[in-house]
Protein backbone atom coordinates (compact mmCIF):
# COMPACT_ATOMS: atom_id res chain seq x y z
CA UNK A 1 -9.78 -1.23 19.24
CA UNK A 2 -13.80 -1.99 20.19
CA UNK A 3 -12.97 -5.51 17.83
CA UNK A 4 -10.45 -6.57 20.51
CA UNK A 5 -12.05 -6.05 23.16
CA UNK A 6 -15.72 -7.58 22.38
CA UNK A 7 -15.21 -10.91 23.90
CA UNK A 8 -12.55 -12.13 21.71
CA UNK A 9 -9.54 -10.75 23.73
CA UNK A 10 -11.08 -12.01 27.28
CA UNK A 11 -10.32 -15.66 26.06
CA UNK A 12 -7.54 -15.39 23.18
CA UNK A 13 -4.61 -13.39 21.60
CA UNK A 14 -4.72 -11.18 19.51
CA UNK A 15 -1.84 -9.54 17.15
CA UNK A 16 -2.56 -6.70 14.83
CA UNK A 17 0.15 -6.65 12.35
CA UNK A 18 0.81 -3.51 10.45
CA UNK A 19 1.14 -3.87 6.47
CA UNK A 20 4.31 -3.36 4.58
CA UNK A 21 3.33 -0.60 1.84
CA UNK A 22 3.23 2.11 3.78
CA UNK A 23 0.59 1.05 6.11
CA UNK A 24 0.35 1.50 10.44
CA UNK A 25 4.45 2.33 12.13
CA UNK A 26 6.33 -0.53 9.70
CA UNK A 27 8.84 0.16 8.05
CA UNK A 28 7.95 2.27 4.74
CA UNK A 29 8.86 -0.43 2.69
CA UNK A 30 6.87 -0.75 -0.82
CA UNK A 31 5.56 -4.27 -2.37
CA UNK A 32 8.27 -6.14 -4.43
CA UNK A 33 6.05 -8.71 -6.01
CA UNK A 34 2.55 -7.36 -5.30
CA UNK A 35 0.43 -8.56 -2.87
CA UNK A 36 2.69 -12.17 -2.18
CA UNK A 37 5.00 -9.34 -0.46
CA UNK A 38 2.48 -9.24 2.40
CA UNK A 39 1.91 -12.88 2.78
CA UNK A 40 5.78 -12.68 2.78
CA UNK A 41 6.01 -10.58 5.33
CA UNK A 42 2.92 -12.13 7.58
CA UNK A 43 5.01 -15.60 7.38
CA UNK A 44 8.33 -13.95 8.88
CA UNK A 45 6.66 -12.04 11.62
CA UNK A 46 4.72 -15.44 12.36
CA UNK A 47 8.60 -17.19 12.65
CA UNK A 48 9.48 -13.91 14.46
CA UNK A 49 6.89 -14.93 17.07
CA UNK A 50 7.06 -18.51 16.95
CA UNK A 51 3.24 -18.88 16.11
CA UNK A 52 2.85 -22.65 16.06
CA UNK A 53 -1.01 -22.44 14.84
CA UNK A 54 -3.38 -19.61 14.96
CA UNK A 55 -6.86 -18.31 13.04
CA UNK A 56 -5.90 -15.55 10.64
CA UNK A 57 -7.93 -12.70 9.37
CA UNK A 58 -7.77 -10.64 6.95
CA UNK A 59 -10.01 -7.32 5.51
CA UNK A 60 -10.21 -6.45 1.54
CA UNK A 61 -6.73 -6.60 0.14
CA UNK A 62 -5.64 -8.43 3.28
CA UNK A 63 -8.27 -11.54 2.78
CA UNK A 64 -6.50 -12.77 -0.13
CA UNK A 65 -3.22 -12.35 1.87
CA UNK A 66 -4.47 -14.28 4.47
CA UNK A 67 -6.31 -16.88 2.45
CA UNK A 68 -2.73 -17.34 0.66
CA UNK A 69 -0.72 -17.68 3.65
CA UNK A 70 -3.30 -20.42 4.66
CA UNK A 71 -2.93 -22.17 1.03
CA UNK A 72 1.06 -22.11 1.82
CA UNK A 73 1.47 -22.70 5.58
CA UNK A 74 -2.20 -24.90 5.91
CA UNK A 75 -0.06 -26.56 8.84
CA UNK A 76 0.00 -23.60 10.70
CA UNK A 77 -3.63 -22.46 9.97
CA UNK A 78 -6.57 -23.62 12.28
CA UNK A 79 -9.17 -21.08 11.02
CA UNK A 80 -9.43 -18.03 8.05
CA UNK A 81 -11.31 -15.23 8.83
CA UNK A 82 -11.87 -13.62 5.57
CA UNK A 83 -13.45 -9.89 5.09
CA UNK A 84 -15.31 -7.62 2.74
CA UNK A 85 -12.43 -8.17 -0.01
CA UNK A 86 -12.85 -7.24 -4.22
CA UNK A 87 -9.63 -8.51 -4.09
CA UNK A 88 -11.07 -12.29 -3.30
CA UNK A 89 -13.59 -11.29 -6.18
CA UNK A 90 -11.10 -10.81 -8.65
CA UNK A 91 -8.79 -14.01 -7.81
CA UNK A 92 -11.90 -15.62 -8.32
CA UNK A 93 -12.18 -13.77 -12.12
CA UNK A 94 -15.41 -11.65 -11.09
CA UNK A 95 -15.28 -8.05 -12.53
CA UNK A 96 -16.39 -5.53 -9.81
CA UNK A 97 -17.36 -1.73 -10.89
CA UNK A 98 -15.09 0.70 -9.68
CA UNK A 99 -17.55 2.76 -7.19
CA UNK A 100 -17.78 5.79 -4.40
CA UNK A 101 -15.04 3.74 -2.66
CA UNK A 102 -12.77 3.49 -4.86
CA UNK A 103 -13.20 7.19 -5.90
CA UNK A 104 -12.14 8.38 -2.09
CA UNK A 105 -8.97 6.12 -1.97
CA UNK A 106 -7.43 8.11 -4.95
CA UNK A 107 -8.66 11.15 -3.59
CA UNK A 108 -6.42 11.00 -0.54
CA UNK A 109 -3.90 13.85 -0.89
CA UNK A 110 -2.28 13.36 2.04
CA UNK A 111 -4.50 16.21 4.13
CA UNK A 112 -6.51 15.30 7.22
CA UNK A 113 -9.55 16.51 5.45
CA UNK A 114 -9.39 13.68 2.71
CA UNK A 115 -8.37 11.45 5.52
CA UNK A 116 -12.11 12.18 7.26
CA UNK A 117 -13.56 11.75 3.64
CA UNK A 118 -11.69 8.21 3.14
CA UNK A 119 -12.29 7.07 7.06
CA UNK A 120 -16.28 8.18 6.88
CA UNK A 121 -16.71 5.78 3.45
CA UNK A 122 -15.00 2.74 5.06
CA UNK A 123 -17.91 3.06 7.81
CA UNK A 124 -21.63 3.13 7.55
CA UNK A 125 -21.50 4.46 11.30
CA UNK A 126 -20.11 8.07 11.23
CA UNK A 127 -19.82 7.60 15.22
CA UNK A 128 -17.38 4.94 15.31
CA UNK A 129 -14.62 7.38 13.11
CA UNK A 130 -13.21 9.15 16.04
CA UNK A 131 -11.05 12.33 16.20
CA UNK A 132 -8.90 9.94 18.17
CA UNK A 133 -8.88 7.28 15.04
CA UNK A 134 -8.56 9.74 12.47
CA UNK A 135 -5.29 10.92 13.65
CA UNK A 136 -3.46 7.67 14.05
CA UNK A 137 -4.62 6.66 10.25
CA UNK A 138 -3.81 10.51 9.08
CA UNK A 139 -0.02 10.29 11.34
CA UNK A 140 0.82 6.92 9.73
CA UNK A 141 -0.27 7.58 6.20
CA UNK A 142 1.56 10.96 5.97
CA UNK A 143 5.13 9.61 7.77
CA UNK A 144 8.09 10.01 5.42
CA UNK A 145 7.91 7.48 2.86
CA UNK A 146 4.48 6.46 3.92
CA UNK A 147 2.77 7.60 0.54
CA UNK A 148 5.55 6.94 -1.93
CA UNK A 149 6.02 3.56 -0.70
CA UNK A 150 2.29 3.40 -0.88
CA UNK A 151 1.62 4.80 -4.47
CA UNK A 152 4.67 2.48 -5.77
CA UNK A 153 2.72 -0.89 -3.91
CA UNK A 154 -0.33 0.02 -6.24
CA UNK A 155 1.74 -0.68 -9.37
CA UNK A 156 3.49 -3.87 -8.23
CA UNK A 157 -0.41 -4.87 -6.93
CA UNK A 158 -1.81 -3.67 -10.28
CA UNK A 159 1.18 -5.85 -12.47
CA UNK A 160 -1.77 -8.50 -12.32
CA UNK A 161 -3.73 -6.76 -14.86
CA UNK A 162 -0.35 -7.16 -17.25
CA UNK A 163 1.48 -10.05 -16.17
CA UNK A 164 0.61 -13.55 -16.87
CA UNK A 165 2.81 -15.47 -14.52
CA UNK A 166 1.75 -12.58 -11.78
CA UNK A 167 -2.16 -13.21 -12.96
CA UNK A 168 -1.35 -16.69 -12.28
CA UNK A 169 -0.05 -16.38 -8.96
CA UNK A 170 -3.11 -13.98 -8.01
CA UNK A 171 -5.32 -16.73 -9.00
CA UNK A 172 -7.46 -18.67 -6.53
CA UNK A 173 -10.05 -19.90 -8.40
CA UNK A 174 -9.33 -23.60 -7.63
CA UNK A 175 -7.37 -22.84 -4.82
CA UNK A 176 -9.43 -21.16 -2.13
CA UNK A 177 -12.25 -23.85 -2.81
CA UNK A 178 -9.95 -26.65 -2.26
CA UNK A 179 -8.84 -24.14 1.03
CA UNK A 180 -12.13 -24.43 2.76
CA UNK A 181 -12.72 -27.95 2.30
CA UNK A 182 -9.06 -28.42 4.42
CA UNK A 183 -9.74 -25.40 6.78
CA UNK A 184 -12.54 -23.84 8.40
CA UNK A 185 -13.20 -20.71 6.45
CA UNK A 186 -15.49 -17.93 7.03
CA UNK A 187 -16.66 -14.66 5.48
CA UNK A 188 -17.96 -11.30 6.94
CA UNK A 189 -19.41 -8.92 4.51
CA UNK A 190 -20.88 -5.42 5.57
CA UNK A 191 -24.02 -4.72 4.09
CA UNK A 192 -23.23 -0.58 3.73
CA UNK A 193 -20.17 -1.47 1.77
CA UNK A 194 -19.30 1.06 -0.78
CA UNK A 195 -15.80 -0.22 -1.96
CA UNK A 196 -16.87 -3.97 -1.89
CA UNK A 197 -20.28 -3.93 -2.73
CA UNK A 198 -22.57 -6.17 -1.42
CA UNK A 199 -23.98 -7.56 -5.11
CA UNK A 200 -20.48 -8.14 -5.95
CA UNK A 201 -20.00 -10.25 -2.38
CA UNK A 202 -22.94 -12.54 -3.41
CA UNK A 203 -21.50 -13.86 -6.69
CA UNK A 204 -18.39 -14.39 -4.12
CA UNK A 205 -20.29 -16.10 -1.88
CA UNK A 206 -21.51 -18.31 -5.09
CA UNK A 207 -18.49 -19.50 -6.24
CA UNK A 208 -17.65 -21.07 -2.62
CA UNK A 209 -20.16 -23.28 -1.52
CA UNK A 210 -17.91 -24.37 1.33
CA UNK A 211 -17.22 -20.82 2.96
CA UNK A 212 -20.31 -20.02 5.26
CA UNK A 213 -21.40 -15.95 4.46
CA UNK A 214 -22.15 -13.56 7.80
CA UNK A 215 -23.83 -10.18 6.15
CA UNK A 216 -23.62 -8.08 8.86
CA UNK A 217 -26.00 -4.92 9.04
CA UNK A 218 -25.66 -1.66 8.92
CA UNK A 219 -21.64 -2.32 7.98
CA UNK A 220 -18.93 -0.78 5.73
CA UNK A 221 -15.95 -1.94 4.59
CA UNK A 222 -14.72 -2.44 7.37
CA UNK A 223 -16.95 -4.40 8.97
CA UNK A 224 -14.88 -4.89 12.25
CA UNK A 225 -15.12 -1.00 13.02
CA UNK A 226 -18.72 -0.40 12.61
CA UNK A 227 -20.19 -3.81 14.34
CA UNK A 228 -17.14 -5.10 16.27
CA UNK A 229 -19.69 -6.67 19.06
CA UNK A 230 -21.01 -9.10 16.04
CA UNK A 231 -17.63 -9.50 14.04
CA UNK A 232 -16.11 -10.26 17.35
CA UNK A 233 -19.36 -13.22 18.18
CA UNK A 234 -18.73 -14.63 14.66
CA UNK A 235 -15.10 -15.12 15.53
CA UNK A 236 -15.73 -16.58 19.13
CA UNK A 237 -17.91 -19.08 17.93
CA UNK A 238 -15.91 -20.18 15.26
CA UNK A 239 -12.21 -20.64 16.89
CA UNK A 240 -13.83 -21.77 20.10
């Protein structure tokens, strides 16, 4: 994608790894024990691979994952790359209004047309959502299994809201503090966000005095789609 190839690839790695949940071309297998079932699964295809020590990143529900891989494996961490993410928000016991964001993601049906609709709110750049990009998200979201796997993964994520020893776990309102005063820690927020909203991001960025903030311009969700040139300077000047 433009991420990879914005200066960051020339001079390091770089492994995209698909999400368990029915996300990307793994296996359509839904989360067991909420979101620790991705950090589970990011820690075996790390062993898969033999990663020694490597920067992680991670975008919205996938910051927390990678901010609790670093808490487990902090041996194996040099740098966390942390994203747009109401999921860090909430670990850190901030409530967050359900918005225009959230309202698209449960409007996916499974057509291309609510695919477009999803895709264009994640971006504050309607150039960057390409045919092209479209149809890999709309293929991999609609393979068999894809959405049931995905539908029963919001329940298991959602047992935090029930559970007490699962609210527990989700918790990292000591913990990702006492992260970025052992590892370099960084977070990108889009300024266009509509599912993490940028008022919500600052009482984040409150909370962690130790986490330096890049708000990024004319930026969705996903931050690394519509400005990959600056994501990818941010992250060259911090692992470097």
């Amino acid at each position: 994608n433009a991420f990879s190839t914005q200066g960051v690839a020339h001079h390091y790695r770089l492994i995209g790894l698909d999400s368990i949940g029915g996300f990307g071309e793994t296996d359509t297998v839904p989360l067991r024990h909420g979101l620790q079932s991705r950090v589970d699964h990011a820690a075996a295809f790390a062993d898969a691979l033999c990663l020694d020590r490597f920067t992680i990143m991670g975008n919205s529900q996938g910051a927390w994952c990678a901010a609790r891989y670093a808490m487990s494996y902090p041996e194996r961490v040099e740098k966390v790359v942390l994203l747009s993410s109401i999921t860090i928000g909430g670990a850190l016991r901030l409530k967050a209004p359900r918005g225009e964001g959230h309202k698209l993601l449960s409007s996916y049906n499974g057509t291309r047309e609510s695919m477009v609709r999803l895709m264009q709110g994640l971006a504050a750049r309607p150039e960057v959502i390409t045919d092209a990009l479209v149809d890999l998200r709309q293929t991999a979201a609609t393979r068999p299994g894809a959405m049931e796997a995905f539908a029963a993964s919001e329940k298991s994520i959602a047992a935090v809201r029930t559970d007490p020893l699962a609210t527990a776990l989700f918790d990292m309102r000591e913990s990702l503090p006492a992260l970025a005063k052992k590892i370099p820690t960084i977070f990108i927020w889009g300024e266009n966000d509509i599912f993490a909203a940028p008022s919500h991001g600052r009482e984040v960025e409150a909370l962690l005095p130790d986490i330096k903030f890049h708000w990024v311009k004319n930026a969705g969700h996903q931050v690394q789609t519509d400005q990959p040139e600056i994501v990818a300077e941010i992250v060259a000047n911090l692992i470097k």
